[in-house]
C-alpha atoms as a PDB file:
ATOM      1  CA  UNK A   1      24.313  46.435 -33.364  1.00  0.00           C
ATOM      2  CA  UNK A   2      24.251  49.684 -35.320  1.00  0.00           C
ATOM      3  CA  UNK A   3      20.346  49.415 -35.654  1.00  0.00           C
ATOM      4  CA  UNK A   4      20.113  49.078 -31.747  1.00  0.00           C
ATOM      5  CA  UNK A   5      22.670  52.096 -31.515  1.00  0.00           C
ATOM      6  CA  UNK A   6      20.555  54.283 -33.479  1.00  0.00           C
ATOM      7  CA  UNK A   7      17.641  53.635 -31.537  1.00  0.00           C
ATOM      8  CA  UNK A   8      18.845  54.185 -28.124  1.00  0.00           C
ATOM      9  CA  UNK A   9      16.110  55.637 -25.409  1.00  0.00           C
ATOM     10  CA  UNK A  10      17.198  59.442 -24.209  1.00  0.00           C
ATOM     11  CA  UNK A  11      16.890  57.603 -20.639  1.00  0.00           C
ATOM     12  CA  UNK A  12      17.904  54.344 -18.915  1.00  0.00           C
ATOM     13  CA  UNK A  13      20.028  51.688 -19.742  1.00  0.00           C
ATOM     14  CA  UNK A  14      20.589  49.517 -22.865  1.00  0.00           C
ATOM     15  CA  UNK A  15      22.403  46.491 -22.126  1.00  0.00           C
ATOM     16  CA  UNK A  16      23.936  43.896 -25.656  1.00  0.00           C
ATOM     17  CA  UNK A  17      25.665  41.048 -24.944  1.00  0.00           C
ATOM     18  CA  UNK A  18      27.547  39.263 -28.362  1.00  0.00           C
ATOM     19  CA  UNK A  19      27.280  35.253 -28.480  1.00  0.00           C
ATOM     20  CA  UNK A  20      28.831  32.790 -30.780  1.00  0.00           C
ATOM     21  CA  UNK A  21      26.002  30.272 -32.848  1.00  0.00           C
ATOM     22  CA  UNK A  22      28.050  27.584 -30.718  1.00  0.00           C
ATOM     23  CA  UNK A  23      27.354  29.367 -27.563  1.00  0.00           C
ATOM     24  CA  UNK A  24      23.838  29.799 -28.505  1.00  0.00           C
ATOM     25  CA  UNK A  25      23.493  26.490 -29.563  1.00  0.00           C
ATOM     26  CA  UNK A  26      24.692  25.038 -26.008  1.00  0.00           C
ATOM     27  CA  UNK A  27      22.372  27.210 -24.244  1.00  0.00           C
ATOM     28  CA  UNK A  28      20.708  25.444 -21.364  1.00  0.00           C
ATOM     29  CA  UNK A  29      17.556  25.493 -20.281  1.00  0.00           C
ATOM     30  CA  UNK A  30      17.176  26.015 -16.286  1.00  0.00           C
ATOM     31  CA  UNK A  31      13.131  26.793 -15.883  1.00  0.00           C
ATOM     32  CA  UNK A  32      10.140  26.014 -18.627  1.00  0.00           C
ATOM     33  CA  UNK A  33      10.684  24.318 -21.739  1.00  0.00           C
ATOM     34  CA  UNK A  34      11.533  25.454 -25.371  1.00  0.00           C
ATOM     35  CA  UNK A  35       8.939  27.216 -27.074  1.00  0.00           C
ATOM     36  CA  UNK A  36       6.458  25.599 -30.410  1.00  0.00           C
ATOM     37  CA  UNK A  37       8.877  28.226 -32.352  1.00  0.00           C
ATOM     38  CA  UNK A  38      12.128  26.911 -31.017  1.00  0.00           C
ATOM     39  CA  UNK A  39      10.564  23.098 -31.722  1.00  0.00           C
ATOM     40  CA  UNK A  40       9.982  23.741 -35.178  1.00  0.00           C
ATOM     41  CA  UNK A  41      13.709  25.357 -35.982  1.00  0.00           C
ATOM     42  CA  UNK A  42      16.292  22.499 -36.587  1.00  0.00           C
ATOM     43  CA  UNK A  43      19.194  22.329 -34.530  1.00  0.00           C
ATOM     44  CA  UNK A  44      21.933  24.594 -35.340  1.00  0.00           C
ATOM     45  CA  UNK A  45      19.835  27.297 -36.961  1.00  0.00           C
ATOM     46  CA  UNK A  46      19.789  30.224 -34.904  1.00  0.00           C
ATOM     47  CA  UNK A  47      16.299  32.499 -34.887  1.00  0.00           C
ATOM     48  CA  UNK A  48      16.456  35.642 -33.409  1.00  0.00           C
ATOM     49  CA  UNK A  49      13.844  38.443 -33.030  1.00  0.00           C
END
């Protein structure tokens, strides 16, 4: 969060919202289907760019 701080644009609006690994975990889904990347990571292990 600090790096994101330090970087903030002089204009607009910066939005961060904190989840939980659980609540990432139980993320659903509604349009499309999970990515070749997201296929490849085993279930559990958060990956985050």
């Amino acid at each position: 969060m600090q790096r994101l701080e330090s970087n903030l644009p002089d204009d607009g609006s910066v939005r961060a919202m904190v989840v939980t690994e659980r609540q990432f975990e139980n993320m659903k889904i509604l349009v499309g289907t999970k990515t070749l990347q997201e296929l490849k990571v085993p279930t559990g292990q958060v990956l985050m760019f």
